[in-house]
Each structure stands twice: as C-alpha cells, then as structure tokens.
C-alpha atoms as a PDB file:
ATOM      1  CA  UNK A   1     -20.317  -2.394 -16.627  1.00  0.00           C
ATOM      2  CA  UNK A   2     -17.659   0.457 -16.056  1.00  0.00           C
ATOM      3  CA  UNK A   3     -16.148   2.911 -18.510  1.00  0.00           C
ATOM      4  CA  UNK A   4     -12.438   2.394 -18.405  1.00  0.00           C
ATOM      5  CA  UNK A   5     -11.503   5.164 -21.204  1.00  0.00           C
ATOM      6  CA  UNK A   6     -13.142   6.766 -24.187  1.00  0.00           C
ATOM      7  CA  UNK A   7     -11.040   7.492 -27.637  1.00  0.00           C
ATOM      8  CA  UNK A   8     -11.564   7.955 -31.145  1.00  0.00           C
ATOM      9  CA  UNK A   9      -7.993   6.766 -32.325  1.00  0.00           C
ATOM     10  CA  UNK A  10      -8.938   3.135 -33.818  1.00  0.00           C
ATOM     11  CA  UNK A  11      -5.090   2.112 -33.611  1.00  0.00           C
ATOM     12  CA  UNK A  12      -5.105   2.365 -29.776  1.00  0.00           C
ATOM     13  CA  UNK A  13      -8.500   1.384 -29.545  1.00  0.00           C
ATOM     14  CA  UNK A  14      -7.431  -2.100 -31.043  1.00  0.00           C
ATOM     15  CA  UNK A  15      -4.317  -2.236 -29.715  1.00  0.00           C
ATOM     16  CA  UNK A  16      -6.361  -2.026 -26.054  1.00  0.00           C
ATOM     17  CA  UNK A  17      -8.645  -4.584 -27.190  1.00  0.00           C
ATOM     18  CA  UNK A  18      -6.001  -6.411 -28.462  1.00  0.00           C
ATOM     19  CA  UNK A  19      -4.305  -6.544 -24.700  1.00  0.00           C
ATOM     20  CA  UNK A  20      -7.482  -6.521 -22.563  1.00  0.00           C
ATOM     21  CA  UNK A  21      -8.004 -10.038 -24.477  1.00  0.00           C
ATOM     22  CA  UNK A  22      -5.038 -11.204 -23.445  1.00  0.00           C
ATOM     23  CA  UNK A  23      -5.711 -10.539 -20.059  1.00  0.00           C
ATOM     24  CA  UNK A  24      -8.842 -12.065 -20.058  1.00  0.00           C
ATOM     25  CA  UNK A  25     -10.695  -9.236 -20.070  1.00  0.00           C
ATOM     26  CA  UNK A  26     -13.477  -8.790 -21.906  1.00  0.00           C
ATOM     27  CA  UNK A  27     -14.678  -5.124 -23.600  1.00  0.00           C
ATOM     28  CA  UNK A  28     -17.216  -4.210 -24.786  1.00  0.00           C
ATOM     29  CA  UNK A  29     -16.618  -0.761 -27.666  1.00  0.00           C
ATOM     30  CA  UNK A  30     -19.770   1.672 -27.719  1.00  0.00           C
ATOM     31  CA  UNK A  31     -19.969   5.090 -29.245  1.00  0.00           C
ATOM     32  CA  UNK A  32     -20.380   8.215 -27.986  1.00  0.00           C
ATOM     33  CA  UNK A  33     -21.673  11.084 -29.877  1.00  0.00           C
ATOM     34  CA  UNK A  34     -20.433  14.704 -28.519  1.00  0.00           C
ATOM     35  CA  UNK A  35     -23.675  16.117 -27.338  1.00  0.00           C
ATOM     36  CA  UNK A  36     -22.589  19.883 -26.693  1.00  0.00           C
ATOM     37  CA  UNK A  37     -25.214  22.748 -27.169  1.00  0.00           C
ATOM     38  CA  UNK A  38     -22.714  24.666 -28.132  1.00  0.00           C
ATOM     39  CA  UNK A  39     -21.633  22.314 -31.055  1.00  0.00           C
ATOM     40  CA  UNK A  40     -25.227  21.040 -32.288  1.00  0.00           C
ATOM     41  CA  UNK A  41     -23.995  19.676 -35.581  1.00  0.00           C
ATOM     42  CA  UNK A  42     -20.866  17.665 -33.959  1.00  0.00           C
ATOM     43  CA  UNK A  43     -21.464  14.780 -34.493  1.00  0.00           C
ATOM     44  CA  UNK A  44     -17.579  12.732 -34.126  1.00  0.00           C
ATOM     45  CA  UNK A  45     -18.049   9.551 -32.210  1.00  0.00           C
ATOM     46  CA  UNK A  46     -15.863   8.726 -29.295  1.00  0.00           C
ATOM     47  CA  UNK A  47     -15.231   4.823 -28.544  1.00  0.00           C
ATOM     48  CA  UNK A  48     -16.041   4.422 -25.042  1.00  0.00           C
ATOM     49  CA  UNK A  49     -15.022   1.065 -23.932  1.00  0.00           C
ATOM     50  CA  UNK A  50     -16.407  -1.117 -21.096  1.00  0.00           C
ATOM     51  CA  UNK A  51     -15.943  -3.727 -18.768  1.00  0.00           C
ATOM     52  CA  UNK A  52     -17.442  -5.966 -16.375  1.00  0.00           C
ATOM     53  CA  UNK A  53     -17.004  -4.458 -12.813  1.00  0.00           C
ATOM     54  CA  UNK A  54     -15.086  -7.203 -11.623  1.00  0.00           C
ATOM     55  CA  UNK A  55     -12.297  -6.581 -14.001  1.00  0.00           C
ATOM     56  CA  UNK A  56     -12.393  -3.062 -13.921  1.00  0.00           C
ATOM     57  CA  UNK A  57      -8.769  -2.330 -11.713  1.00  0.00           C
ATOM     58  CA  UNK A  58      -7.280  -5.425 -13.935  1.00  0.00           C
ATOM     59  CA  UNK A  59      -8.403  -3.254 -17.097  1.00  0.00           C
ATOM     60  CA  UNK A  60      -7.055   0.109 -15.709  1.00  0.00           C
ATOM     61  CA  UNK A  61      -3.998  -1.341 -15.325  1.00  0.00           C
ATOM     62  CA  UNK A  62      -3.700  -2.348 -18.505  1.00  0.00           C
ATOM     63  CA  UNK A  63      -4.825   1.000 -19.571  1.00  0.00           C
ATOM     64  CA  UNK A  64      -2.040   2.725 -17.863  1.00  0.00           C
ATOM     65  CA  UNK A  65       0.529  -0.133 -19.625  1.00  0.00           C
ATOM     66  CA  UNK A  66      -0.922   1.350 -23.019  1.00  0.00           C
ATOM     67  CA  UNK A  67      -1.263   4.703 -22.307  1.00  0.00           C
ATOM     68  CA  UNK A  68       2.840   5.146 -21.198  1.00  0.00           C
ATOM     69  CA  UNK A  69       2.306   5.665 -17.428  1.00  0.00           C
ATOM     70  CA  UNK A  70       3.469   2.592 -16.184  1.00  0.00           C
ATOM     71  CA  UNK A  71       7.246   1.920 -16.046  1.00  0.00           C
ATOM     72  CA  UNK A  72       8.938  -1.747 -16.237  1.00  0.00           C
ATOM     73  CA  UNK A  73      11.405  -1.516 -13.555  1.00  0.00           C
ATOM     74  CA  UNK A  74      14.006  -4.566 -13.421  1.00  0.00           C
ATOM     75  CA  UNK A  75      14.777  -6.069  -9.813  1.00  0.00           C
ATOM     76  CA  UNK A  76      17.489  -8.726  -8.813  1.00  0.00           C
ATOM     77  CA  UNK A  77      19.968  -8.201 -12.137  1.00  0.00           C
ATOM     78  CA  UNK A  78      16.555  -8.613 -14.231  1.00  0.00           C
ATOM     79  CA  UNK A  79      15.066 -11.384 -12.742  1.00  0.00           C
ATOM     80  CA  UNK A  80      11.931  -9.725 -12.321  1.00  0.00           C
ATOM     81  CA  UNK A  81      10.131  -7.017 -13.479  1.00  0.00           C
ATOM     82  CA  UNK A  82       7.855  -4.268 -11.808  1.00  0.00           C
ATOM     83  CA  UNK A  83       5.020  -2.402 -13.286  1.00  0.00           C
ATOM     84  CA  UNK A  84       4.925   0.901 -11.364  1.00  0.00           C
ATOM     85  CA  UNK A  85       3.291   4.070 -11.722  1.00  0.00           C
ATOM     86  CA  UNK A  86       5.683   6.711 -13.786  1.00  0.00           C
ATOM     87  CA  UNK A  87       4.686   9.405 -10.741  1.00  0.00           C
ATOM     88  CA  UNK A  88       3.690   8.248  -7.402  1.00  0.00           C
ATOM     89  CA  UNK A  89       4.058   4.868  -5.761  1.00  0.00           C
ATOM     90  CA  UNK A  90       7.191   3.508  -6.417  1.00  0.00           C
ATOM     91  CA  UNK A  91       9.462   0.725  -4.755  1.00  0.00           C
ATOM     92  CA  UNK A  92      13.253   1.349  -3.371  1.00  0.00           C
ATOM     93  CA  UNK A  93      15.867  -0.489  -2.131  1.00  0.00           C
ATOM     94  CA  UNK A  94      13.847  -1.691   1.340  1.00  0.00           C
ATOM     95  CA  UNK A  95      11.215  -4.396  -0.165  1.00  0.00           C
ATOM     96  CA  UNK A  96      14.161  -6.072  -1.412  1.00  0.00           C
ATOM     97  CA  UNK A  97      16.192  -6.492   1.529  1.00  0.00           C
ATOM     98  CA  UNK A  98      12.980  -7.284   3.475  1.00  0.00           C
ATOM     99  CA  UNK A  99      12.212 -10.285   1.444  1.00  0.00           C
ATOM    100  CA  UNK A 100      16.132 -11.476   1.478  1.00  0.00           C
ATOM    101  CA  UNK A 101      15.670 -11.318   5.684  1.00  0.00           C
ATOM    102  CA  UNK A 102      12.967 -14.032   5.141  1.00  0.00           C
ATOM    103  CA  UNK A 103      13.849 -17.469   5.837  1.00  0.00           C
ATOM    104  CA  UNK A 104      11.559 -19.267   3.754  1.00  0.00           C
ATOM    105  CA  UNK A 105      11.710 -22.514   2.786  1.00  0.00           C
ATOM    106  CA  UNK A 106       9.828 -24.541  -0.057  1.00  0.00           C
ATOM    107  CA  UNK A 107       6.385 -25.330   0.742  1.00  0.00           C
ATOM    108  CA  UNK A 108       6.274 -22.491   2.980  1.00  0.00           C
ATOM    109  CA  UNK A 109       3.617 -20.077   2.664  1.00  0.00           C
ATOM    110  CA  UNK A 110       4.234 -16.067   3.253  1.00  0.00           C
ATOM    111  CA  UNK A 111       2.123 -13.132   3.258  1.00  0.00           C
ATOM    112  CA  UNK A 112       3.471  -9.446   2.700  1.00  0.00           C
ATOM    113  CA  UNK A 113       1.129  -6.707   4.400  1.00  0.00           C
ATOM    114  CA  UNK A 114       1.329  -3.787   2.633  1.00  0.00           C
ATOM    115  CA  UNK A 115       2.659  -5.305  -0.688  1.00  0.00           C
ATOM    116  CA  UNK A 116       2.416  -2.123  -2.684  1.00  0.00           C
ATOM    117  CA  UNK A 117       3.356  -3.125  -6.582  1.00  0.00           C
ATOM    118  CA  UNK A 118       5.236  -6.367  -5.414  1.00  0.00           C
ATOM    119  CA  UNK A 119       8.522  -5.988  -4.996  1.00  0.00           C
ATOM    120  CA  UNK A 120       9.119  -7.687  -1.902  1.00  0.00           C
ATOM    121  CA  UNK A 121       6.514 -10.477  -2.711  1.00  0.00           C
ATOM    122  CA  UNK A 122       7.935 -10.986  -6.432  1.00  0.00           C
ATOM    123  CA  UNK A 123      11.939 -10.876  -4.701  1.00  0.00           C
ATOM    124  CA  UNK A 124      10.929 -13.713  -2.520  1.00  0.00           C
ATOM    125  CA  UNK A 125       9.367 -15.776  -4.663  1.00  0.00           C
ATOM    126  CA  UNK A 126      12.241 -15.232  -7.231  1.00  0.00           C
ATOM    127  CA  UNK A 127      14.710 -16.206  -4.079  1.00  0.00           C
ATOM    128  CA  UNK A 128      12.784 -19.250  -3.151  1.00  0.00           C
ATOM    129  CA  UNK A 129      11.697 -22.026  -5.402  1.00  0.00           C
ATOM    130  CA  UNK A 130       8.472 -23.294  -4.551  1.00  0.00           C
ATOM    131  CA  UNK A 131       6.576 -21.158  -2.313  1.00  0.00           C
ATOM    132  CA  UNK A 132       3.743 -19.509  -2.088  1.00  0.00           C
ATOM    133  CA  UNK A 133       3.563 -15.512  -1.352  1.00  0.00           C
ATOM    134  CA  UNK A 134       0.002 -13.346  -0.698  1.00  0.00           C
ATOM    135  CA  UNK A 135       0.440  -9.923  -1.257  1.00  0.00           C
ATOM    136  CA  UNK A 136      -2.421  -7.307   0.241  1.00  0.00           C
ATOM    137  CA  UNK A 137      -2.760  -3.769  -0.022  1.00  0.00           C
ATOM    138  CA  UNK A 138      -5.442  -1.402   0.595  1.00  0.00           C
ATOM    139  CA  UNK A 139      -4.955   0.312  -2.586  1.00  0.00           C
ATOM    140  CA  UNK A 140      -6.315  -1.564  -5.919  1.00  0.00           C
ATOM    141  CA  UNK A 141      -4.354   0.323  -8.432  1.00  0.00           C
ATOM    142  CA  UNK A 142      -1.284  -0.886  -6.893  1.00  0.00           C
ATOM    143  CA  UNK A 143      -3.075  -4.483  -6.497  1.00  0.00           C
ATOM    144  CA  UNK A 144      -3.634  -4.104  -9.937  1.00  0.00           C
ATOM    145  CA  UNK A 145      -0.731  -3.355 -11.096  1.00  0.00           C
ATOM    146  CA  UNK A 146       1.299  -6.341  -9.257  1.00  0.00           C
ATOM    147  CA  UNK A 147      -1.521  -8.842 -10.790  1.00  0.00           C
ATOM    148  CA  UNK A 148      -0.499  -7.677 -14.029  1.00  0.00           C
ATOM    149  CA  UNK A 149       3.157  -7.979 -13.369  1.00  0.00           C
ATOM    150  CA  UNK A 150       2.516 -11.514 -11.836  1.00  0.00           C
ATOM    151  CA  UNK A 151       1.035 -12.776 -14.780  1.00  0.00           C
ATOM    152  CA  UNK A 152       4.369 -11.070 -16.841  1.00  0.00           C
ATOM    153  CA  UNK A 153       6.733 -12.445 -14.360  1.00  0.00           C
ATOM    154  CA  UNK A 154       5.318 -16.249 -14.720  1.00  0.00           C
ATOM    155  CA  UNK A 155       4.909 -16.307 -11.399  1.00  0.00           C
ATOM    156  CA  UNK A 156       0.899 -16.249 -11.498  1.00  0.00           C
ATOM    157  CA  UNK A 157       0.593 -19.791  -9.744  1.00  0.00           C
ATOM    158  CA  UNK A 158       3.553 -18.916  -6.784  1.00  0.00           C
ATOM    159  CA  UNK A 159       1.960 -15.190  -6.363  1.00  0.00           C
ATOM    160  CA  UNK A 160      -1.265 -13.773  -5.817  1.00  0.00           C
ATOM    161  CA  UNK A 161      -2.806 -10.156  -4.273  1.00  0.00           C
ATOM    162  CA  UNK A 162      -5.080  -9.272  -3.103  1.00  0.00           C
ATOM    163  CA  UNK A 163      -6.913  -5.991  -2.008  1.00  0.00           C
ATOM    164  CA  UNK A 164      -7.236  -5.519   1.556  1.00  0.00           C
ATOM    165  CA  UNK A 165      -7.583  -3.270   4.895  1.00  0.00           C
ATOM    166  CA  UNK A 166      -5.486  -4.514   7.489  1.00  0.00           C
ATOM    167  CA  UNK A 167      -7.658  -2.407  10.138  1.00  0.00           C
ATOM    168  CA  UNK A 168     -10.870  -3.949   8.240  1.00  0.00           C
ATOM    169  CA  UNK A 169      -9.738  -7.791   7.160  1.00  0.00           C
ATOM    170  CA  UNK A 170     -12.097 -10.034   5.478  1.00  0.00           C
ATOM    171  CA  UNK A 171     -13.218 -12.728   7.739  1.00  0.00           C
ATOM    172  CA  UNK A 172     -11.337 -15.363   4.746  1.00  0.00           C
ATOM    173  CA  UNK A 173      -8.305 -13.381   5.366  1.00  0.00           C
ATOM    174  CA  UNK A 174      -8.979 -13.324   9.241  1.00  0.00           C
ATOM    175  CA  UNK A 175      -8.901 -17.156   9.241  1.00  0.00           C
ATOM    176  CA  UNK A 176      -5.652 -17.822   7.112  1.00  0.00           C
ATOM    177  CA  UNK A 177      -2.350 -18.598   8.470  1.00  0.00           C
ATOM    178  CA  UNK A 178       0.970 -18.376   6.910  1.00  0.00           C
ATOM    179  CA  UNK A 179       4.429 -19.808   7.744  1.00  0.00           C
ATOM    180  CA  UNK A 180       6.141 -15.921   7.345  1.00  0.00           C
ATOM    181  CA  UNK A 181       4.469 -12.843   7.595  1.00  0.00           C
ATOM    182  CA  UNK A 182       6.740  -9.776   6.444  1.00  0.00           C
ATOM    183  CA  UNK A 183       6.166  -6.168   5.818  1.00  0.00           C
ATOM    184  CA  UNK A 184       7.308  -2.654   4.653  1.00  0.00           C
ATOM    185  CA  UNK A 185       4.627  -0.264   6.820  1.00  0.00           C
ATOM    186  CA  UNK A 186       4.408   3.197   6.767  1.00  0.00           C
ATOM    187  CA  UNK A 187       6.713   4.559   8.319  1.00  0.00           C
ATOM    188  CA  UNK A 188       5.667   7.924  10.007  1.00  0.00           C
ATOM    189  CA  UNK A 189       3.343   8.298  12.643  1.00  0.00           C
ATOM    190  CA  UNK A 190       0.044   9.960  11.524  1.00  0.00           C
ATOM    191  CA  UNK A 191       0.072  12.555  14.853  1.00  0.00           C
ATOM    192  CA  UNK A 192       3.492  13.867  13.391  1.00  0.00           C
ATOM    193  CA  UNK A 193       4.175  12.763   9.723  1.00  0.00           C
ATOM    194  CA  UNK A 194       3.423  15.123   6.829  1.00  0.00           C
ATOM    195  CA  UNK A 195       1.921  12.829   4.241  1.00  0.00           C
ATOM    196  CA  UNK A 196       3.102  13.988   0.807  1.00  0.00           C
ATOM    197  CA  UNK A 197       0.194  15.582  -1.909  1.00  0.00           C
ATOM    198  CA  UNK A 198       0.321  12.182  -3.981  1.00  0.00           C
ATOM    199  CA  UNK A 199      -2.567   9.331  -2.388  1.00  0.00           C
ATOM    200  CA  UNK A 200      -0.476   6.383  -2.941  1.00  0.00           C
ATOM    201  CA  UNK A 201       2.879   7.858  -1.716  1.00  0.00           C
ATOM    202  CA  UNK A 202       0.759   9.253   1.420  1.00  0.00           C
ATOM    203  CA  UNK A 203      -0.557   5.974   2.161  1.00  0.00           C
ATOM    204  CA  UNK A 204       2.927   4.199   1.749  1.00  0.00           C
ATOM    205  CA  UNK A 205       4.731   6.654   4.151  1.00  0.00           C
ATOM    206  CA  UNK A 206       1.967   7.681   6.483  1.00  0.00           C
ATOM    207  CA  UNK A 207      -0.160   5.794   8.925  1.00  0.00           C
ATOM    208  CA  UNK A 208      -3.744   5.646   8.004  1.00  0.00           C
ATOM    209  CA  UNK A 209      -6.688   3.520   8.734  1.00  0.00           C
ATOM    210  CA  UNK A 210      -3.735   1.309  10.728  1.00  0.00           C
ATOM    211  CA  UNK A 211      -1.146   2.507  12.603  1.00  0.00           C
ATOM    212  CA  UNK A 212       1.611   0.505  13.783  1.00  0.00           C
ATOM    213  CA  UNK A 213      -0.142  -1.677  16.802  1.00  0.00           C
ATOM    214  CA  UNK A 214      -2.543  -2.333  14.571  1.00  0.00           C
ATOM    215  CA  UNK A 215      -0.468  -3.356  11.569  1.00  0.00           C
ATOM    216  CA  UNK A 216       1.723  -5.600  14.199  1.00  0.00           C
ATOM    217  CA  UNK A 217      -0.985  -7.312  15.513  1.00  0.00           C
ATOM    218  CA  UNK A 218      -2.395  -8.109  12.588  1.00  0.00           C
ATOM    219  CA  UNK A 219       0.470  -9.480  11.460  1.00  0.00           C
ATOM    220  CA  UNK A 220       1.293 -11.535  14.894  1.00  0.00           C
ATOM    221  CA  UNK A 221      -2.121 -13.020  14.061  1.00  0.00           C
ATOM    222  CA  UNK A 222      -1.548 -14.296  10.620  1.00  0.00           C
ATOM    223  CA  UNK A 223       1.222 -16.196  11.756  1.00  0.00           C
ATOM    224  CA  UNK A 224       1.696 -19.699  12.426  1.00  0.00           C
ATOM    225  CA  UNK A 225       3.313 -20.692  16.146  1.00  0.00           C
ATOM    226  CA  UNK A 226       7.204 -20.589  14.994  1.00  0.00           C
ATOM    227  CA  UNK A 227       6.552 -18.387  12.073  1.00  0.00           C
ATOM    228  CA  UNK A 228       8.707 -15.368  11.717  1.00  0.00           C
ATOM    229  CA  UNK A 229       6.959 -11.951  11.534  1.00  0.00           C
ATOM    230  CA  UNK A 230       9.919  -9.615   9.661  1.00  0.00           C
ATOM    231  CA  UNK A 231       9.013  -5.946   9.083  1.00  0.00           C
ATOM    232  CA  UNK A 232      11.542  -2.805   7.915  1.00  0.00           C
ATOM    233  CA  UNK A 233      11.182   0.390   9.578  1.00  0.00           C
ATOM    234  CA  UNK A 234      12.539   3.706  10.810  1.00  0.00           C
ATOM    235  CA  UNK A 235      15.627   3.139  13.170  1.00  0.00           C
ATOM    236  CA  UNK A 236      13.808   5.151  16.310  1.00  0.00           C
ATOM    237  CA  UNK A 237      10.544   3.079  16.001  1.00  0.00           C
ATOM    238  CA  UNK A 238      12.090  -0.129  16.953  1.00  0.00           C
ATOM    239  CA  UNK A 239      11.916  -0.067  20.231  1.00  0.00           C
ATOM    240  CA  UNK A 240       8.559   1.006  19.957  1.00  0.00           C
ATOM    241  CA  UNK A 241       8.546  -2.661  17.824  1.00  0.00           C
ATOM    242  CA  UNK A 242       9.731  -4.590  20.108  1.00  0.00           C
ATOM    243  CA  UNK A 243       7.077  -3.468  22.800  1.00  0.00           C
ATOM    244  CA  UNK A 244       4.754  -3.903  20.671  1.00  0.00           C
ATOM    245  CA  UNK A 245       5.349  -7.693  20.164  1.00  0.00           C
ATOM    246  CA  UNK A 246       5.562  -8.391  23.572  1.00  0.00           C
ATOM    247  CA  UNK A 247       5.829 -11.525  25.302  1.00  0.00           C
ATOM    248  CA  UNK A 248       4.057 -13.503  22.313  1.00  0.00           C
ATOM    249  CA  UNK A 249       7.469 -13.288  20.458  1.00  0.00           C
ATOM    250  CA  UNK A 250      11.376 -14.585  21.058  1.00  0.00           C
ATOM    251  CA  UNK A 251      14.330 -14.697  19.326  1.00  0.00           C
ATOM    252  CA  UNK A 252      14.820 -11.335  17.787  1.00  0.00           C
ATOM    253  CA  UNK A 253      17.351  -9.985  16.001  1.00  0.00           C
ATOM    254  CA  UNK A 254      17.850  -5.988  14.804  1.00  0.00           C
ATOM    255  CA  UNK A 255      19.480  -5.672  11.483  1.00  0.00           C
ATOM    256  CA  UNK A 256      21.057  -2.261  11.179  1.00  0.00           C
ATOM    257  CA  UNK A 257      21.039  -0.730   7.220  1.00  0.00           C
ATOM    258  CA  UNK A 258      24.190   1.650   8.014  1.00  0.00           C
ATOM    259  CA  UNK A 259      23.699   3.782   4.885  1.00  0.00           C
ATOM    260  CA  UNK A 260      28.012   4.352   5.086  1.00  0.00           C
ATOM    261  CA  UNK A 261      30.164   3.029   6.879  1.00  0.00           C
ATOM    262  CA  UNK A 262      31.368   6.270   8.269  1.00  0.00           C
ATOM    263  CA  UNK A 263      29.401   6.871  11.667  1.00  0.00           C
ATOM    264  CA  UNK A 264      26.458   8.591  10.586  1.00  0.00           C
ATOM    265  CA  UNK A 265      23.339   7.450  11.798  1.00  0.00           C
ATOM    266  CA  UNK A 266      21.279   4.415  10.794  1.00  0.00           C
ATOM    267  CA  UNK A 267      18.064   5.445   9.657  1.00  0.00           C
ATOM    268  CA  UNK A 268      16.417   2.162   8.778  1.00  0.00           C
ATOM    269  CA  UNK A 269      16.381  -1.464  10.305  1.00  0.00           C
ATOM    270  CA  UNK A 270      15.130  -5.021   9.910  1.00  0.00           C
ATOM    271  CA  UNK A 271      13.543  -6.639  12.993  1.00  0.00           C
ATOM    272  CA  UNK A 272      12.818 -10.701  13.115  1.00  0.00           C
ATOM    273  CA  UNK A 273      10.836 -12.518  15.849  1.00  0.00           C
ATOM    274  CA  UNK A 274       9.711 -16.096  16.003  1.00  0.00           C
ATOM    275  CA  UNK A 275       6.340 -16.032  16.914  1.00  0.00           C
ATOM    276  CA  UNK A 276       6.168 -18.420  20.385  1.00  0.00           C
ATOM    277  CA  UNK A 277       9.647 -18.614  20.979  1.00  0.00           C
ATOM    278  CA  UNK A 278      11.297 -18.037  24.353  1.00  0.00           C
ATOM    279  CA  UNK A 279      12.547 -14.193  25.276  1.00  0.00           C
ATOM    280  CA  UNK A 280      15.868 -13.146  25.750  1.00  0.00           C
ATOM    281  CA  UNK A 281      18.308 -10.525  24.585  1.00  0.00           C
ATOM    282  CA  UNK A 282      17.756  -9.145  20.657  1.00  0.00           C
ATOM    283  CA  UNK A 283      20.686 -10.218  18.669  1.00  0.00           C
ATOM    284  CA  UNK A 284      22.086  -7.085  17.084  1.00  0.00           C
ATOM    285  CA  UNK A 285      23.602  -7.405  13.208  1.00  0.00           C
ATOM    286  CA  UNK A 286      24.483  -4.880  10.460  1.00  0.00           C
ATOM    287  CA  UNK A 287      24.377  -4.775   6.749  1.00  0.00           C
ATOM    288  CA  UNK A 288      26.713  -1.897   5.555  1.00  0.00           C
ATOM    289  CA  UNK A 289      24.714  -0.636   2.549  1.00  0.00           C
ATOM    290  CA  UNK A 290      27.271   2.121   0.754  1.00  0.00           C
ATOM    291  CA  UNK A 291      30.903   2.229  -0.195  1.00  0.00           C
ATOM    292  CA  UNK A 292      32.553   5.554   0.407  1.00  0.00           C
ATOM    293  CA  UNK A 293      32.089   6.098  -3.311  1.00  0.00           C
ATOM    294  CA  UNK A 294      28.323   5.939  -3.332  1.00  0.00           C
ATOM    295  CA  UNK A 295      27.854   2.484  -4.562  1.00  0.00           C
ATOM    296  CA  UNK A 296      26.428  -0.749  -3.210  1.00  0.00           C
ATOM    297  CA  UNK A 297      29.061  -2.977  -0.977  1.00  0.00           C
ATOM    298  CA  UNK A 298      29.557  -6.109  -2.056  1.00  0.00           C
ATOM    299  CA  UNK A 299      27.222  -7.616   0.633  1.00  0.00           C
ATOM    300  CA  UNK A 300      24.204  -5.667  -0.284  1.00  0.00           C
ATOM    301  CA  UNK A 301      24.990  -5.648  -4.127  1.00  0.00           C
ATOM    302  CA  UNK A 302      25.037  -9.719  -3.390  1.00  0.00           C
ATOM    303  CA  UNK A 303      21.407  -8.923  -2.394  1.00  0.00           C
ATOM    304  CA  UNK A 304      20.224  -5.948  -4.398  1.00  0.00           C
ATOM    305  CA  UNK A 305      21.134  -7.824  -7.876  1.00  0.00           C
ATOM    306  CA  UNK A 306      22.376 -11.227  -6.699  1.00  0.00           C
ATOM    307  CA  UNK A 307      19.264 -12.437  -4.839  1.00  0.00           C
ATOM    308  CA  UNK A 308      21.469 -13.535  -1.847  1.00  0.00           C
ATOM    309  CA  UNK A 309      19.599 -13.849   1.251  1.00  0.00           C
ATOM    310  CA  UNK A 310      20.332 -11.552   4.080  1.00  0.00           C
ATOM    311  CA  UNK A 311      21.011 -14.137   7.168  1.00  0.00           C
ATOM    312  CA  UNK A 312      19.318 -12.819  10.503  1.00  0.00           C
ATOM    313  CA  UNK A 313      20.387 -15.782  13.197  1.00  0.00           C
END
C-alpha cells in the first residue's frame, strides 16, 4: 500500500474517507506517532491514510479535489466540467476547437494523444452522441484527474484514459485502431524551446521523450485506412506536418486560427488528412477567432460555448 496524505484533523480525515468511498477506493487510516528526539514526550498521532497501489493516482486526485487545488472549469456553456490543477497544467481555447475539427460519427471510435485533463476528449464526446473517445497521456496526475472528471461528467462508459508513452506504447495500445486519431502536441521543438519551471506545463509545451515524427507516426499508426488524423499546432510547423505525413495521407486541409481579423499573423492552425486517400493540393480555410473588441466572433463563440463543429472539407 501507498501513503496518500497524513493529518490529524478528523473532519477532513472523514470527509476523505467519505469521497475515496465513493470512488471506489478503499483506505485504510493508521496512526502515526511523532517520533522526534528532540520532542521525546510528543506523543500526538497523525492519521496516515493508505491505499492499494493500483488506486494510488485515482486517490491523489481526489486528494487534491479535497485539499482546494483542483479547479472545476466549465467548457461548452457548462456542458462539461474540467478538474485541473489550480497552478500548472491547464487547458485553453485549442483542445476545444481540435475536437470540433473532428468528424466523428456515432459508433466511431477516437483516440486523443496527449489528452492532458480532457478537454478535447470530454468536448467530443459532449459533441457526438454515441462514441467512444481514449484519452492517453504520459503524465498520471493529469490521467488522474480526467478519470475523476469522467466519472463527474457521466461520461465514464463513452470516455476512458489511460496513461501512456507515445515513444514507449504498450503492445495493447500498439495493436488498437481507431476511426479518428486527434491531438494537441507540444508545440516547441526540444533543440530550441525553453520549457517553463512547472513539469506538467514543460511537458505540454515542450517535446520530450517524442518529438513531432514520432508523435505523427504514432498517430498515422493508430488509425484506421480512411480515418482522419487531426492535430493543432504552431503556424510555422505545418509544413514541417505535412512532410511528415507523406505519401500515406490525402485530402488535407489547413485551418488558419487568425487571432484578429486585422492582418497580424496566424500563430496556430488545424491540419486534417485522411489516412489512404489520394494526394493533391491542401485545401486552405480560416476560422477568425477575435472581434476587434477582444471577444469571440460569432463563429468561434458557436464553437467555444455552442459545441458547433468546425467543418474542415
């Protein structure tokens, strides 16, 4: 068993208990008595509670619930909820017009590399009635935290994650397939990107253990032949992209995210291939994402809180 936290308040103590049960996790409360040479007749006991190791992220992310640093973040005019870290890891705007570029369809089955907490899995799923979405990520807390917010979504049996190294699969994971594949990757290079003090926020922005070949071709493999494989990223890497994909993929299109509609540059697009279809030119589209007053434009307000789908043929 693992130690999850230690506390002698016996409000929070039950009020842990109270949601580890309904989690399904099971604790188990020991005490421990301060043992300090230096304080030889203390003898407070501390509650140090347990867990099975296989429920050990599950618990710490309900630990973080109780204990205040978690935020519930509402997506899609409420529809759906985040749990996210109060500093560190946390989702934008891009997740959710990622999953609005995917043209799922019910019964189809998607996976989102690089889920992070969700949002782009959870958006989908809250688009699209009856399908089935697989987030991974190579960091459990954030794993954790999305399983949590799964189960508080209702969405349980239409979402699952999973933790995972795309430069390391599991051989179960090498031999799936999925109808969609979609991602939000780092974005910056490792030789030339300056990956920020916090761990999550350095793995989200960053290239690690995968960089971008690798993440693509994982991704190229996951997919079914006429799947789409839809991924958001920096402006300047897309031609880098579409080299990448190579001959293996057709009918692309380039959404531009033109942050105003006022000639400065675009710093972030959405590119779409169908695995096994024919070459040819890459249709080029734009989503205008600000009004000269700051706010959303209709179109992407249709998506941000609306849950419209973003059309890419």
């Amino acid at each position: 068993m693992r130690e999850i936290t230690r506390s002698n308040d016996p409000v929070f103590l039950s009020y842990l208990q109270a949601e580890l049960a309904a989690e399904g996790v099971e604790a188990l409360v020991l005490d421990a008595f301060a043992s300090s040479v230096l304080e030889p007749m203390n003898v407070t006991a501390l509650q140090r509670v347990m867990v099975g190791d296989d429920d050990y992220w599950r618990a710490w992310a309900v630990l973080e619930d109780a204990e205040e640093r978690v935020s519930e973040d509402a997506i899609l005019g409420g529809r759906v909820t985040l749990l996210q870290p109060k500093d560190g890891f946390r989702a934008a705007v891009d997740p959710i017009f990622l999953a609005a570029s995917v043209p799922a369809q019910a019964k189809d089955q998607v996976l989102d590399c690089g889920t992070g907490t969700g949002a782009a899995a959870f958006a989908l799923a809250a688009r699209v009635e009856d399908i089935s979405v697989t987030g991974i990520d190579v960091q459990p807390e954030l794993i954790a935290l999305a399983s949590l917010a799964a189960a508080r979504n209702d969405l349980e049996d239409r979402v699952d994650f999973h933790v995972a190294d795309i430069a390391r699969p599991s051989a179960s994971m090498q031999t799936r397939l999925f109808d969609h594949v979609m991602s939000n990757p780092p974005f910056l290079d490792a030789r030339h990107g300056q990956a920020p003090k916090d761990k999550a926020r350095a793995l989200a922005s960053v290239e690690s253990t995968a960089d971008l070949r690798t993440w693509l071709t994982f991704m190229a493999d996951r997919l079914r032949d006429g799947g789409t494989l839809t991924v958001i990223h920096r402006y300047e890497r897309v031609p880098e992209i579409v080299s990448l994909l190579g001959d293996g993929f057709g009918r692309m299109t380039r959404l531009d995210l033109q942050p105003v509609d006022d000639g400065r540059p675009v710093k972030r697009a959405i590119v779409q291939a169908v695995k096994g279809a024919p070459g040819g030119d890459i249709a080029e589209k734009r989503l205008v994402v600000h009004d000269g007053s700051g706010g959303f434009t209709a179109e992407a307000d249709a998506v941000l809180r609306d849950a419209m789908p973003l059309a890419m043929s």
